[in-house]
N, C-alpha and C. Protein backbone atom coordinates (compact mmCIF):
# COMPACT_ATOMS: atom_id res chain seq x y z
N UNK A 1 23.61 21.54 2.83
CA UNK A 1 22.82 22.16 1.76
C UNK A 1 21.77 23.08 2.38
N UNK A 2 21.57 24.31 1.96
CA UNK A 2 21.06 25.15 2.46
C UNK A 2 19.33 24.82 1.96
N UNK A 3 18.12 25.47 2.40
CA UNK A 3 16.81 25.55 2.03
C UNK A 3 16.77 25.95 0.52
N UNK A 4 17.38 27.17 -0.07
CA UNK A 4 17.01 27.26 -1.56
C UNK A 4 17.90 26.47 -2.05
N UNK A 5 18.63 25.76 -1.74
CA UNK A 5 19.10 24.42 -2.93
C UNK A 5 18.44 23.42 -3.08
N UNK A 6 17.99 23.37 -1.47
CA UNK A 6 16.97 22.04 -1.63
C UNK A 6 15.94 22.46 -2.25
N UNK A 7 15.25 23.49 -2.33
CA UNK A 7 14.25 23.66 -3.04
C UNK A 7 14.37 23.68 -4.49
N UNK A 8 15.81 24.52 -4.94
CA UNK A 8 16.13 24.17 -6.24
C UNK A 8 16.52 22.73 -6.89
N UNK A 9 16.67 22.12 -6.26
CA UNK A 9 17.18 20.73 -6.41
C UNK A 9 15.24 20.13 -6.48
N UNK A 10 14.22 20.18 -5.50
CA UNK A 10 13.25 19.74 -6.11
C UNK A 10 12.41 19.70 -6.85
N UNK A 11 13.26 21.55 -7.27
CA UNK A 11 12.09 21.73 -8.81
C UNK A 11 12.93 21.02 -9.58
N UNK A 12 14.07 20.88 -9.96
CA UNK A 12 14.89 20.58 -10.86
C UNK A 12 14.65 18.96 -11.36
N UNK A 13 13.98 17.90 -9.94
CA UNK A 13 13.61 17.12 -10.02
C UNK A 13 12.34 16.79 -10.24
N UNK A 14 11.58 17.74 -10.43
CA UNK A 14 10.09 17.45 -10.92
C UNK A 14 9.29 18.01 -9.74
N UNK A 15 9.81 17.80 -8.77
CA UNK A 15 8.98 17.86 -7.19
C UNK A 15 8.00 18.71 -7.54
N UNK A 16 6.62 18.43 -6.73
CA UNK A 16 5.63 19.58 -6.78
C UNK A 16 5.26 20.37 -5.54
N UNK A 17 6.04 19.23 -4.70
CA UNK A 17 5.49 20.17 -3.62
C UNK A 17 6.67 19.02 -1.90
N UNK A 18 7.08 19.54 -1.32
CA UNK A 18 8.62 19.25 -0.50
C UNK A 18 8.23 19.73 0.83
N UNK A 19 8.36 18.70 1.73
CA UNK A 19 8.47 19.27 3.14
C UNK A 19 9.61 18.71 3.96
N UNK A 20 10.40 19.40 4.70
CA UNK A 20 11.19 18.58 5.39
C UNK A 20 11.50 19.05 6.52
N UNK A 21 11.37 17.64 7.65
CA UNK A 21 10.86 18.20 9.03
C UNK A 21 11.91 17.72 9.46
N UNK A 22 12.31 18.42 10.87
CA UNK A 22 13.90 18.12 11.55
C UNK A 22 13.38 18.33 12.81
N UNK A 23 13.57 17.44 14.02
CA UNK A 23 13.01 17.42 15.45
C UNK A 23 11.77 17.39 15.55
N UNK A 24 10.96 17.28 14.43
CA UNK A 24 9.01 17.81 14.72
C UNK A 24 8.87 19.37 14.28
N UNK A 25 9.54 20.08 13.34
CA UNK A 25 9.69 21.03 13.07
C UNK A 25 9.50 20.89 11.75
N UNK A 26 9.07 21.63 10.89
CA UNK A 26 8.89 22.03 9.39
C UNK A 26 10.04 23.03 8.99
N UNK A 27 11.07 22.52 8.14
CA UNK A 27 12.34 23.84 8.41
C UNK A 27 12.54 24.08 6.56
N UNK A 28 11.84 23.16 5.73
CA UNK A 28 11.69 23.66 4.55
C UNK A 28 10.22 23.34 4.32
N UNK A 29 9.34 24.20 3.22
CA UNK A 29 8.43 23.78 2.52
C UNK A 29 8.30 24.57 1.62
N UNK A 30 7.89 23.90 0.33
CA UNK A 30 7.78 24.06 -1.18
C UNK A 30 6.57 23.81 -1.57
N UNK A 31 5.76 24.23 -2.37
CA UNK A 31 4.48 24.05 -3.27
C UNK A 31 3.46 24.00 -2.87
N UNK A 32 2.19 23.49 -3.16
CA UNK A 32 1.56 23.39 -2.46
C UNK A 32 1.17 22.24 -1.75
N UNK A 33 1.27 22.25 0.07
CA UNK A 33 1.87 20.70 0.77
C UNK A 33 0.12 20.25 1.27
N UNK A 34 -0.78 20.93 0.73
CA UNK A 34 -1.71 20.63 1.39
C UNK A 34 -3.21 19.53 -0.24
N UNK A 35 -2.20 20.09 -1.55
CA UNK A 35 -2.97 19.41 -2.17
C UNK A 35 -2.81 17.85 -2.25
N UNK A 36 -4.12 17.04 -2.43
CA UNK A 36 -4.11 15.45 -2.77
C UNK A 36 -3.44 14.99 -4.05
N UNK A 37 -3.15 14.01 -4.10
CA UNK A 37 -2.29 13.73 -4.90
C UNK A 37 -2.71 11.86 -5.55
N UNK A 38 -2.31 11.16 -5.91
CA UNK A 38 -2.09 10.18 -6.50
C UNK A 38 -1.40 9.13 -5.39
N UNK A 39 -0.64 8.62 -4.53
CA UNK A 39 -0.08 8.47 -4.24
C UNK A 39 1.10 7.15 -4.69
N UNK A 40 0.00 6.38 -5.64
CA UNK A 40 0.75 5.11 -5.93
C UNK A 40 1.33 4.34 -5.12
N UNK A 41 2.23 3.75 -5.63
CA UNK A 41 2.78 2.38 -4.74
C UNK A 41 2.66 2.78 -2.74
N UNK A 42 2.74 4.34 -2.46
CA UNK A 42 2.40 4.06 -1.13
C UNK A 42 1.56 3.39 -0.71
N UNK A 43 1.01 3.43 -1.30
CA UNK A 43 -0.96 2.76 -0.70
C UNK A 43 0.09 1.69 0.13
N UNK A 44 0.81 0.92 -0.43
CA UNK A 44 1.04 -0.26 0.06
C UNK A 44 1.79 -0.40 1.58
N UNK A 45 2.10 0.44 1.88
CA UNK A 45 2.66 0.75 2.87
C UNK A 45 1.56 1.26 4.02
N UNK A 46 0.36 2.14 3.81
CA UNK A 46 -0.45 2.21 4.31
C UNK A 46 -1.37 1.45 4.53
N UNK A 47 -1.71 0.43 4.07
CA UNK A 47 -2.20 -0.92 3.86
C UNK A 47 -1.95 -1.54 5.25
N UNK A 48 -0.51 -1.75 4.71
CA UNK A 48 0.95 -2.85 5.57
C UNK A 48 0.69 -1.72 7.16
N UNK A 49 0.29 -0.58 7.32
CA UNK A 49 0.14 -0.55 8.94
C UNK A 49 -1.65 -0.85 9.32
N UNK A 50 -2.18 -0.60 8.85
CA UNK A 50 -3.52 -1.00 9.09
C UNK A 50 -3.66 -2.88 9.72
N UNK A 51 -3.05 -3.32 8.52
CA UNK A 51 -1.95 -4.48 8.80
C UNK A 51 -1.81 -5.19 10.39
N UNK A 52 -0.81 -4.05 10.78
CA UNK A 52 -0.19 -4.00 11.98
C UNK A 52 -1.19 -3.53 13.15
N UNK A 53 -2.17 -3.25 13.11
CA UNK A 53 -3.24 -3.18 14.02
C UNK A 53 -4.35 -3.65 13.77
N UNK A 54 -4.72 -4.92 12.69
CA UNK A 54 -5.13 -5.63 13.19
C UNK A 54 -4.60 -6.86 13.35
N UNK A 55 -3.77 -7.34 13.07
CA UNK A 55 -2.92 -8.47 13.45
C UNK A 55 -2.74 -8.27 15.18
N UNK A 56 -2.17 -7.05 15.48
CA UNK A 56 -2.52 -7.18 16.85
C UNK A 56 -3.81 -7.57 17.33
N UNK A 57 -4.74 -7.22 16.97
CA UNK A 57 -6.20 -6.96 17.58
C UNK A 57 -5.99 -8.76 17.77
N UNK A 58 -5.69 -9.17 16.85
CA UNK A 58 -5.92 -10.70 16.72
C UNK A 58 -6.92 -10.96 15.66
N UNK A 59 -7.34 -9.83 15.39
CA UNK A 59 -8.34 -10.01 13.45
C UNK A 59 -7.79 -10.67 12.63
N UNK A 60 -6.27 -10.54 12.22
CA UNK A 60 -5.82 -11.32 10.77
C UNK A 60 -4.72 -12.42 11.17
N UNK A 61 -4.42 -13.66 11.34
CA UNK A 61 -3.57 -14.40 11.16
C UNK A 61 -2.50 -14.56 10.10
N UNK A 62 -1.39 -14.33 9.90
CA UNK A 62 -0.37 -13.60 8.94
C UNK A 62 -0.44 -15.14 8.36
N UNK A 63 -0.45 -16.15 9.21
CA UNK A 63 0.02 -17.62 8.58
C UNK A 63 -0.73 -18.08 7.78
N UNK A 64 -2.12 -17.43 7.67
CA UNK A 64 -3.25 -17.82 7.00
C UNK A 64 -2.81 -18.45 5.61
N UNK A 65 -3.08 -19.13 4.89
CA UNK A 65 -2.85 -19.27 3.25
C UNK A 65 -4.11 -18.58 2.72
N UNK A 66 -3.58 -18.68 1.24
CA UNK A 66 -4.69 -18.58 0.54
C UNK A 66 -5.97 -18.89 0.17
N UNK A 67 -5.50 -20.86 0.32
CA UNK A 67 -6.00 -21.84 -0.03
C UNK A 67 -7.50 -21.50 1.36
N UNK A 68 -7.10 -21.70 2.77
CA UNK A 68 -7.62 -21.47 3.82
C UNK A 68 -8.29 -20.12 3.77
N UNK A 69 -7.90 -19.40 3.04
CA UNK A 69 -8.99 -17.54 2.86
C UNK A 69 -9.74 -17.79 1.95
N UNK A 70 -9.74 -18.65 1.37
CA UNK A 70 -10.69 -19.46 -0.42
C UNK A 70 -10.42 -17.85 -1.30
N UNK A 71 -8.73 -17.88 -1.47
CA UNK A 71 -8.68 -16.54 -2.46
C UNK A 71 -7.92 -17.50 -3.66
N UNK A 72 -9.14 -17.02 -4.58
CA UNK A 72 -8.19 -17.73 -5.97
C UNK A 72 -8.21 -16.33 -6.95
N UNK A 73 -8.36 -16.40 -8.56
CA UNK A 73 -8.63 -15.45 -9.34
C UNK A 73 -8.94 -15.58 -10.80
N UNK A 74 -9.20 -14.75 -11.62
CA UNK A 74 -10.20 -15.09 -13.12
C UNK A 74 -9.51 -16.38 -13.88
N UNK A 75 -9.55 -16.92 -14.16
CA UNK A 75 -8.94 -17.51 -15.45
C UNK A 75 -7.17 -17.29 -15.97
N UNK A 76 -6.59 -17.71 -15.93
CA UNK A 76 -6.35 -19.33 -15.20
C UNK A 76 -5.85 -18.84 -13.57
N UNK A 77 -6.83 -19.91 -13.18
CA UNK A 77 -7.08 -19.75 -11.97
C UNK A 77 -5.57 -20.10 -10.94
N UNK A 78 -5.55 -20.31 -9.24
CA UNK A 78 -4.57 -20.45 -8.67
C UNK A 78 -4.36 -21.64 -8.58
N UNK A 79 -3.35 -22.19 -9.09
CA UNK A 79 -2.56 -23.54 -8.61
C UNK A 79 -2.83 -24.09 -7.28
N UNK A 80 -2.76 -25.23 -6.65
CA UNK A 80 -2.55 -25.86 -5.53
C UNK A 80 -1.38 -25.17 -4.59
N UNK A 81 -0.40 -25.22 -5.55
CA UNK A 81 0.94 -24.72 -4.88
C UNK A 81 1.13 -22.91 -4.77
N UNK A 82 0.37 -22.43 -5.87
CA UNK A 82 0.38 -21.36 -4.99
C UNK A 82 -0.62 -20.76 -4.18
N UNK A 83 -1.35 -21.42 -4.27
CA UNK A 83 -2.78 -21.31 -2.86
C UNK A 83 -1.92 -21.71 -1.39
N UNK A 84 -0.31 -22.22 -1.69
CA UNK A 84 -0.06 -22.54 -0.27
C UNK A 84 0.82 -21.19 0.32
N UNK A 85 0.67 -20.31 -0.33
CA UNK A 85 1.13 -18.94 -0.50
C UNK A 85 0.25 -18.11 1.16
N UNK A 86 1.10 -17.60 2.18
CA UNK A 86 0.90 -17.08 3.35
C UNK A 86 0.52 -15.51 3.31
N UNK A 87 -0.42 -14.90 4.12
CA UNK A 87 -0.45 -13.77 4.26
C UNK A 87 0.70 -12.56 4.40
N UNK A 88 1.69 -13.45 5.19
CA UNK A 88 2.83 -13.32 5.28
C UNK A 88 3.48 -12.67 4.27
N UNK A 89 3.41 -14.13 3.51
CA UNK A 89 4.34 -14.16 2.12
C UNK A 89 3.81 -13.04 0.96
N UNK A 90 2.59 -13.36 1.36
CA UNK A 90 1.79 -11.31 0.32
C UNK A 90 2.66 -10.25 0.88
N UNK A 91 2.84 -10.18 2.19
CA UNK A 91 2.98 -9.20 2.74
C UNK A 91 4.51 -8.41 2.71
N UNK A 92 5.32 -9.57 2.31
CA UNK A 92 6.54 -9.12 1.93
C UNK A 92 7.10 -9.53 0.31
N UNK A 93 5.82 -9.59 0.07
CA UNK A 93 5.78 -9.71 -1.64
C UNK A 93 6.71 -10.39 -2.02
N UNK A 94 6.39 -12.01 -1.22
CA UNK A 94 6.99 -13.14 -1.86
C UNK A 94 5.96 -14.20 -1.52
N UNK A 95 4.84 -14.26 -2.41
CA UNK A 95 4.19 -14.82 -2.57
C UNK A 95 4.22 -16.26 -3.53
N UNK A 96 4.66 -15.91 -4.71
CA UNK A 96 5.42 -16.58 -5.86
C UNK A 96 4.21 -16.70 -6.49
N UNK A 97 3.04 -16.34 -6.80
CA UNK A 97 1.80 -16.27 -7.37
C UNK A 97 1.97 -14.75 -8.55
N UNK A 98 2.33 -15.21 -9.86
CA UNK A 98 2.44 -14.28 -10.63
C UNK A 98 1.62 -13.99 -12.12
N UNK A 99 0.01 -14.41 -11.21
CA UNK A 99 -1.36 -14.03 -11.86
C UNK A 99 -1.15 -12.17 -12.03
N UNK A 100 -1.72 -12.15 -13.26
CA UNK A 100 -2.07 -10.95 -14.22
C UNK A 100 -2.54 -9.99 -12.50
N UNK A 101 -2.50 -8.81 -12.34
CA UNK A 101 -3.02 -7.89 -11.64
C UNK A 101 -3.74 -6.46 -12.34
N UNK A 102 -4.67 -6.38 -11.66
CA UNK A 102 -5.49 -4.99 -11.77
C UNK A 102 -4.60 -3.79 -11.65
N UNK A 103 -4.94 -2.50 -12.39
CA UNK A 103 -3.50 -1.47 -11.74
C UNK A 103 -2.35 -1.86 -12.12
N UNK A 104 -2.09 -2.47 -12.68
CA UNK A 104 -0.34 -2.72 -13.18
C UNK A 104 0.12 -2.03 -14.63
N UNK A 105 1.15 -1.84 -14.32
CA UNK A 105 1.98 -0.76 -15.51
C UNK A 105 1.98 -2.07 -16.80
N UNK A 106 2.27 -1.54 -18.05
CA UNK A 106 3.13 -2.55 -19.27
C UNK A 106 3.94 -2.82 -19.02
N UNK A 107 4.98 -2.26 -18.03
CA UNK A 107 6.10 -3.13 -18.14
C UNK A 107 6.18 -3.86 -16.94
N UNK A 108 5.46 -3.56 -15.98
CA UNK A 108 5.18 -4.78 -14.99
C UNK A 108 4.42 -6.37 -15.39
N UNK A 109 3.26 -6.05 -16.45
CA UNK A 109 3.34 -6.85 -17.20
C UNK A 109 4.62 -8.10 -17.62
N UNK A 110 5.27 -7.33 -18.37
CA UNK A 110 6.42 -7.98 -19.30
C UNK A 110 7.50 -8.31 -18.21
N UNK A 111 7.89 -7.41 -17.33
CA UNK A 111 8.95 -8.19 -16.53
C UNK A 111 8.60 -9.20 -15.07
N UNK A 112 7.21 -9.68 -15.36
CA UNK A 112 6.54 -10.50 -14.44
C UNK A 112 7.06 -11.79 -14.26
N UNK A 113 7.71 -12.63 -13.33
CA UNK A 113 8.41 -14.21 -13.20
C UNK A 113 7.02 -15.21 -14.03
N UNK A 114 7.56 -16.22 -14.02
CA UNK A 114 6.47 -17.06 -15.27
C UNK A 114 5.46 -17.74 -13.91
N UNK A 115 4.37 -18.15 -14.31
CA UNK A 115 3.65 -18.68 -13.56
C UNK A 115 4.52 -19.77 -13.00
N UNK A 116 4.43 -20.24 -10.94
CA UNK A 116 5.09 -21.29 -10.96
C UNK A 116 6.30 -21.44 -11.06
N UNK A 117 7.56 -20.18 -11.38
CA UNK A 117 8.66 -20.58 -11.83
C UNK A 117 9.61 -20.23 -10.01
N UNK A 118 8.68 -19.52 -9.07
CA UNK A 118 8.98 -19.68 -7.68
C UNK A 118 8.06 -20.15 -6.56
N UNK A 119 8.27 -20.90 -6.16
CA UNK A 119 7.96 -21.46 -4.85
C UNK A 119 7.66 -20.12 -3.62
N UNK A 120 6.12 -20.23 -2.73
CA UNK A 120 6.18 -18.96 -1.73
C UNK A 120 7.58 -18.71 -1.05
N UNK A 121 7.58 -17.17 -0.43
CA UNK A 121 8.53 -17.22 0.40
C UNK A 121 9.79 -17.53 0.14
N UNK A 122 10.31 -17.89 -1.36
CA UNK A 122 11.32 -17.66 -1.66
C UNK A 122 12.43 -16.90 -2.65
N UNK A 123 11.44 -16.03 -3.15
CA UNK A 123 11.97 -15.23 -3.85
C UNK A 123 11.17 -13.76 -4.07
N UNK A 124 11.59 -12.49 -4.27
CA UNK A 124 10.78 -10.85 -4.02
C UNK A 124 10.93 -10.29 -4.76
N UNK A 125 9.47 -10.50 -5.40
CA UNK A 125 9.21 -9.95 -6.45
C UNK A 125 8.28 -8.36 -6.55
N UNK A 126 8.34 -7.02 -6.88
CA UNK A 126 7.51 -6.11 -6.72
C UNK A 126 6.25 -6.25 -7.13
N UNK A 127 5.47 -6.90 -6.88
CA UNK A 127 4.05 -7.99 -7.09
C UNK A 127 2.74 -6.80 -6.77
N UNK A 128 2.21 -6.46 -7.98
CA UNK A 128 0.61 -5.25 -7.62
C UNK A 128 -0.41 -6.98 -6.97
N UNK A 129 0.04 -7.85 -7.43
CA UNK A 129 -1.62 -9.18 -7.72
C UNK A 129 -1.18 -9.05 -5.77
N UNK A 130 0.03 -9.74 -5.46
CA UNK A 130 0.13 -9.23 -3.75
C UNK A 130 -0.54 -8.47 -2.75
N UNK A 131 -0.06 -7.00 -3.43
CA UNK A 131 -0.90 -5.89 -2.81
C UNK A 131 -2.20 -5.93 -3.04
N UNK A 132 -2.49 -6.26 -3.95
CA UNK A 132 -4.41 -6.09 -4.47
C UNK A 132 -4.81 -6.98 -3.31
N UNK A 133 -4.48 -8.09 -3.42
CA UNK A 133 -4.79 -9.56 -2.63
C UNK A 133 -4.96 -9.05 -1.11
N UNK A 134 -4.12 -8.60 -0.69
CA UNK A 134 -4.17 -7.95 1.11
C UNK A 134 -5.33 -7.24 0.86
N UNK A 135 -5.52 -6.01 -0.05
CA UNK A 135 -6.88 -5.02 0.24
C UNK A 135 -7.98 -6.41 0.37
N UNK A 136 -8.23 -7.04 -0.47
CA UNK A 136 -9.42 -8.15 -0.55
C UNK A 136 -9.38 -8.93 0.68
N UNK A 137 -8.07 -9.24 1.52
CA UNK A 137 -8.20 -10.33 2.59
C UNK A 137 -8.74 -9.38 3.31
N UNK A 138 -8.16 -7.97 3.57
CA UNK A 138 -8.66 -6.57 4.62
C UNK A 138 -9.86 -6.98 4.69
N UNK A 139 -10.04 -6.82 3.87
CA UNK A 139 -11.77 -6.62 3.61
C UNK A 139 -12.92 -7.94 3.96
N UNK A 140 -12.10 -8.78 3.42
CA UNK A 140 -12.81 -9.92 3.69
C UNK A 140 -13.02 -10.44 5.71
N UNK A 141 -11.51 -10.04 6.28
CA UNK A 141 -11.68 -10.58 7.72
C UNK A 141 -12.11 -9.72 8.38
N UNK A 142 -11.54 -8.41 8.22
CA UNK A 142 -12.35 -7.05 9.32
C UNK A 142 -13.61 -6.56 8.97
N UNK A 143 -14.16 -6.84 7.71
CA UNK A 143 -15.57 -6.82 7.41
C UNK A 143 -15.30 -5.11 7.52
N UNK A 144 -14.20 -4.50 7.05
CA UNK A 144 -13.92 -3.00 7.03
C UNK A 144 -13.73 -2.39 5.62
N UNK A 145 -13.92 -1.08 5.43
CA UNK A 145 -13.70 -0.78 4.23
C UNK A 145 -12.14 -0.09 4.84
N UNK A 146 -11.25 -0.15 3.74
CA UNK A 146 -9.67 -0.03 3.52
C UNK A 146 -9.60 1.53 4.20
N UNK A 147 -10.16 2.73 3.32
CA UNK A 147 -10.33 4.16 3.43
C UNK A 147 -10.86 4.42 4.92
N UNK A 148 -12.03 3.63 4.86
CA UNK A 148 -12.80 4.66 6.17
C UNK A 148 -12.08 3.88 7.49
N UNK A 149 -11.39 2.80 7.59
CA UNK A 149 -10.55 2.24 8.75
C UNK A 149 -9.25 2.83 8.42
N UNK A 150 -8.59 3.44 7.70
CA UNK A 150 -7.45 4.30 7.80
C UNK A 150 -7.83 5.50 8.38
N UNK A 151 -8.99 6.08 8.26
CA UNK A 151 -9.45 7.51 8.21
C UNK A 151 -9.73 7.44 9.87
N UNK A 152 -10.60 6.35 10.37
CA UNK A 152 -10.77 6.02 11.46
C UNK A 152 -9.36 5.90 12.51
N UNK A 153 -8.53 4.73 12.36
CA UNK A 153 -7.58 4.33 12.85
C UNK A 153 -6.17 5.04 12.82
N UNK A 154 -5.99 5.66 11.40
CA UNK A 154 -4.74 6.50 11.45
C UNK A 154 -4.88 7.84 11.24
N UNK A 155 -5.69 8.82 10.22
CA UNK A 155 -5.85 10.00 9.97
C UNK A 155 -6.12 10.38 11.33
N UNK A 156 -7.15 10.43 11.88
CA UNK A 156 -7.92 11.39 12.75
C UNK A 156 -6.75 10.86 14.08
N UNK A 157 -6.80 9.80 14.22
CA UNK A 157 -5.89 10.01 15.61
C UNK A 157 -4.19 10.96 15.71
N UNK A 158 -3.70 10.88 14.17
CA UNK A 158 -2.08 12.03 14.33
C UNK A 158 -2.81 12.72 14.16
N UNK A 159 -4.11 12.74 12.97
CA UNK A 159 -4.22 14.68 13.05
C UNK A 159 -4.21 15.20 11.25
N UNK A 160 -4.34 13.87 11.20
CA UNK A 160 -4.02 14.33 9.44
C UNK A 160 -4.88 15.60 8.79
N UNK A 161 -4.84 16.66 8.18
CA UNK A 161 -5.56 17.85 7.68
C UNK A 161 -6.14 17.50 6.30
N UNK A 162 -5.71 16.76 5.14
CA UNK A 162 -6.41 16.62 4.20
C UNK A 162 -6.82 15.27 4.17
N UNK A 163 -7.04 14.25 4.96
CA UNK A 163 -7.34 12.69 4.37
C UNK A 163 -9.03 12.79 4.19
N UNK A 164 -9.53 12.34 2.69
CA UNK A 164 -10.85 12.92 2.52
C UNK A 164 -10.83 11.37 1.63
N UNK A 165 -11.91 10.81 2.31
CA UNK A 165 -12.05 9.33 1.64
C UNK A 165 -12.97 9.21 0.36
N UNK A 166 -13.33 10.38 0.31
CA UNK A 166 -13.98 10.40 -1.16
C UNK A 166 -13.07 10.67 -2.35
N UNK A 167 -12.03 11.59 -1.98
CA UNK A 167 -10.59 11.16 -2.88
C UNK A 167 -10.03 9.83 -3.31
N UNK A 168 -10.20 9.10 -2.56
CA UNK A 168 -9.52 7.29 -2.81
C UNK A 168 -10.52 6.92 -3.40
N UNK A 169 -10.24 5.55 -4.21
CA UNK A 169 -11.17 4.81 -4.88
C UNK A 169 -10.61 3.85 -5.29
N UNK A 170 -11.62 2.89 -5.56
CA UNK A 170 -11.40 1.04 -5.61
C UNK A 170 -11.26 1.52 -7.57
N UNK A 171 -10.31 0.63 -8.05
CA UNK A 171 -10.04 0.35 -9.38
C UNK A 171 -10.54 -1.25 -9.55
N UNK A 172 -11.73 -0.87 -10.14
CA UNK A 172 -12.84 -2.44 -9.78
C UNK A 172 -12.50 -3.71 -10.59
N UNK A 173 -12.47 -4.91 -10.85
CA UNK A 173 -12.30 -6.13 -11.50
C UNK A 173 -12.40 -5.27 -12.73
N UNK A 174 -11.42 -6.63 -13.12
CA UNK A 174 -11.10 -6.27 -15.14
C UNK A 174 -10.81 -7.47 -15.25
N UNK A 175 -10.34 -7.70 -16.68
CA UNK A 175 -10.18 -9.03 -17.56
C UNK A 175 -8.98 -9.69 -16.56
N UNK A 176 -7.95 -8.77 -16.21
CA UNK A 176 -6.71 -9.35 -15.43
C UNK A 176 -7.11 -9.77 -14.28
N UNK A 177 -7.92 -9.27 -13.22
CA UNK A 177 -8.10 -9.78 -12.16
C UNK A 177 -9.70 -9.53 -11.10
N UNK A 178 -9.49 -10.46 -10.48
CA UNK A 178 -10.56 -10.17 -9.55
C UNK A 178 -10.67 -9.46 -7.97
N UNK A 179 -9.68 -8.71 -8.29
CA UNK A 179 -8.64 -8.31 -6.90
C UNK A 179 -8.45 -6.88 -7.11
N UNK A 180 -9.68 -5.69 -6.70
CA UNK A 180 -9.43 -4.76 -6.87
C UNK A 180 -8.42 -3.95 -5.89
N UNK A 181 -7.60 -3.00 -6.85
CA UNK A 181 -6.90 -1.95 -6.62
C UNK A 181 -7.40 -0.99 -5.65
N UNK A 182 -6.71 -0.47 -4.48
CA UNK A 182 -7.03 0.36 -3.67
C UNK A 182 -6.20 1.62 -3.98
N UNK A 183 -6.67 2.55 -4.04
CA UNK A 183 -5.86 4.35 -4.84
C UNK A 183 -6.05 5.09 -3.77
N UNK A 184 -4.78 5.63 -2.91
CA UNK A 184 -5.15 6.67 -2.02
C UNK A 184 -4.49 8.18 -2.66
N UNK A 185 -5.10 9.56 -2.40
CA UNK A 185 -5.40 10.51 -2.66
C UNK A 185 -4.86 11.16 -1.42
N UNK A 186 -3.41 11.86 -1.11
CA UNK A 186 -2.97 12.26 -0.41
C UNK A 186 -2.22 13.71 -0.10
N UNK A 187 -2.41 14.48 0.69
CA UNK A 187 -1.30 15.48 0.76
C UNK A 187 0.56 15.17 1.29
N UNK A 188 0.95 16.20 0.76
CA UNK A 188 2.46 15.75 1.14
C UNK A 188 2.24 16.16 3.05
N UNK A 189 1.84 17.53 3.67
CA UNK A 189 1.52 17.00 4.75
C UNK A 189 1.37 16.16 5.88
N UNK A 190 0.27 15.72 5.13
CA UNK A 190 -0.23 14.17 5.71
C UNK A 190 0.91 12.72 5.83
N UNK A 191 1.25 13.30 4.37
CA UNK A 191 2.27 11.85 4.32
C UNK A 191 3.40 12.24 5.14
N UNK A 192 3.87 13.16 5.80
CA UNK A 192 4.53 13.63 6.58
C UNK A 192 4.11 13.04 7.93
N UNK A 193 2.94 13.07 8.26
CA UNK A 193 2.87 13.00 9.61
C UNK A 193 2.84 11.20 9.82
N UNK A 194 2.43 10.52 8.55
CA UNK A 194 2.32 9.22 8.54
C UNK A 194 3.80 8.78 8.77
N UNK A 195 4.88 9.18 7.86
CA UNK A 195 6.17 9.32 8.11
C UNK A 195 6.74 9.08 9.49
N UNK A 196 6.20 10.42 10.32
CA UNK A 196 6.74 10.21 11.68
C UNK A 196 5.86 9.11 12.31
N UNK A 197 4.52 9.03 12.06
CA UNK A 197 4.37 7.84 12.92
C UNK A 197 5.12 6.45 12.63
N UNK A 198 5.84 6.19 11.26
CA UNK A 198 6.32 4.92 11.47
C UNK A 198 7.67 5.33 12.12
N UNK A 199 8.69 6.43 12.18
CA UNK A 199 9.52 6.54 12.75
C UNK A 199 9.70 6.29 14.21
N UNK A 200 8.49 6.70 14.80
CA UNK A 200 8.48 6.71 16.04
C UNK A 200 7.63 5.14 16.36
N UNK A 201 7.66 4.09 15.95
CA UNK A 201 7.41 3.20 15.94
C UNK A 201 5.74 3.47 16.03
N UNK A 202 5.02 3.70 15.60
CA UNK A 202 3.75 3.60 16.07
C UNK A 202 3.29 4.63 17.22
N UNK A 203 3.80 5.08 17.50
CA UNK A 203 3.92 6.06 18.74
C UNK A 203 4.00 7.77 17.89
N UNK A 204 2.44 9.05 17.52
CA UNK A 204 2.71 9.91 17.54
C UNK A 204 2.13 10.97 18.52
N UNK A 205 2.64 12.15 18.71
CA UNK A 205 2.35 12.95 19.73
C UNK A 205 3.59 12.95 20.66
C-alpha cells in the first residue's frame, strides 16, 4: 500500500493525525503529529513502564497485596478476599475486585463481573478500578507524582517534543471511587517515540 492510501485509508477512518516510521525513519505523516490529544486507555500502558523502573529500582514489590498497601475504597468497601488481590494481579488486570471506578464509560459500568464472582489472578477483565488503583499505589510508594516522574524518567530522556504536564490531570474522587484517574495529554509524535522505546526493549537511541 502506497503513502496516499494509507493516508486515505486514515481519513476514511477518522484518523486525525498518522505517523509511520520504518527503520527510525518517518516515511508517512498526516495531520497535525505535534498536537496533544486525550490519550485514554494508553495512560495505562505508560503507567505499566514507569512500573518497570521502579520495580527494578526495588521501590514497588509486584507481590504486594492490597490488604498489605491498606488500599480499600468508598462504600461498599473491599472484601477480605479481594484485599488478597496482588500488585501483580492489578497489573495484568486480574485482580477480581469489581468495585465501581472513577473515569469509566456506561457501558463499562453494565458489563462489569458481579462483586466476588472471581477469585484474583484468575480471570481478565478490562478493569479502569485496576488501573486507577496502580496510579494511587505509584503514588503512595515512590512518594512521586505520576506526570512529573514520566516527564522526568521517560519524556526528556528519548526526547519527547510535546510532553507538557500541565496538559494531564488527576480526575479527582467521586461517589464511585476513591481512586483517582490519571489523563495523559499527548502528541502522536511522542507516542511514537514511546512506541520505539518499548520495541527496543527499553533501550532508545
Amino acid at each position: 500500500m502506497d503513502s496516499s492510501a494509507v493516508v486515505l485509508l486514515a481519513k476514511k477512518l477518522g484518523a486525525y493525525s498518522l505517523i509511520v516510521n520504518k527503520n527510525n525513519a518517518n516515511v508517512i505523516e498526516f495531520g497535525d503529529t505535534s498536537d496533544r490529544f486525550n490519550i485514554a486507555s494508553i495512560r495505562k500502558c505508560l503507567l505499566g513502564a514507569l512500573y518497570g523502573i521502579r520495580v527494578a529500582e526495588g521501590k514497588i514489590n509486584i507481590s504486594s497485596t492490597l490488604e498489605q498497601l491498606k488500599i480499600d475504597d468508598n462504600d461498599p468497601a473491599l472484601t477480605a478476599e479481594e484485599k488478597e488481590a496482588t500488585v501483580e494481579d492489578l497489573l495484568k488486570l486480574r485482580s477480581g475486585v469489581y468495585h465501581s471506578a472513577n473515569y469509566e464509560t456506561a457501558s463499562a459500568k453494565a458489563d462489569k463481573p458481579q462483586r466476588g464472582s472471581h477469585a484474583h489472578n484468575t480471570f481478565w477483565y478490562y478493569n479502569n478500578w485496576d488501573a486507577n488503583v496502580l496510579g494511587t499505589i505509584y503514588k503512595n510508594l515512590t512518594k512521586k507524582d505520576i506526570f512529573e516522574d514520566f516527564r522526568k524518567l521517560i519524556a526528556e530522556p528519548i526526547g519527547m517534543e510535546d510532553f507538557d504536564i500541565s496538559k494531564c490531570e488527576y480526575k479527582l474522587a467521586d461517589e464511585n471511587s476513591i481512586h483517582p484517574a490519571y489523563i495523559f495529554r499527548m502528541s502522536v509524535r511522542d507516542l511514537l517515540k514511546f512506541g520505539l522505546l518499548y520495541l527496543n526493549r527499553g533501550n532508545y537511541g
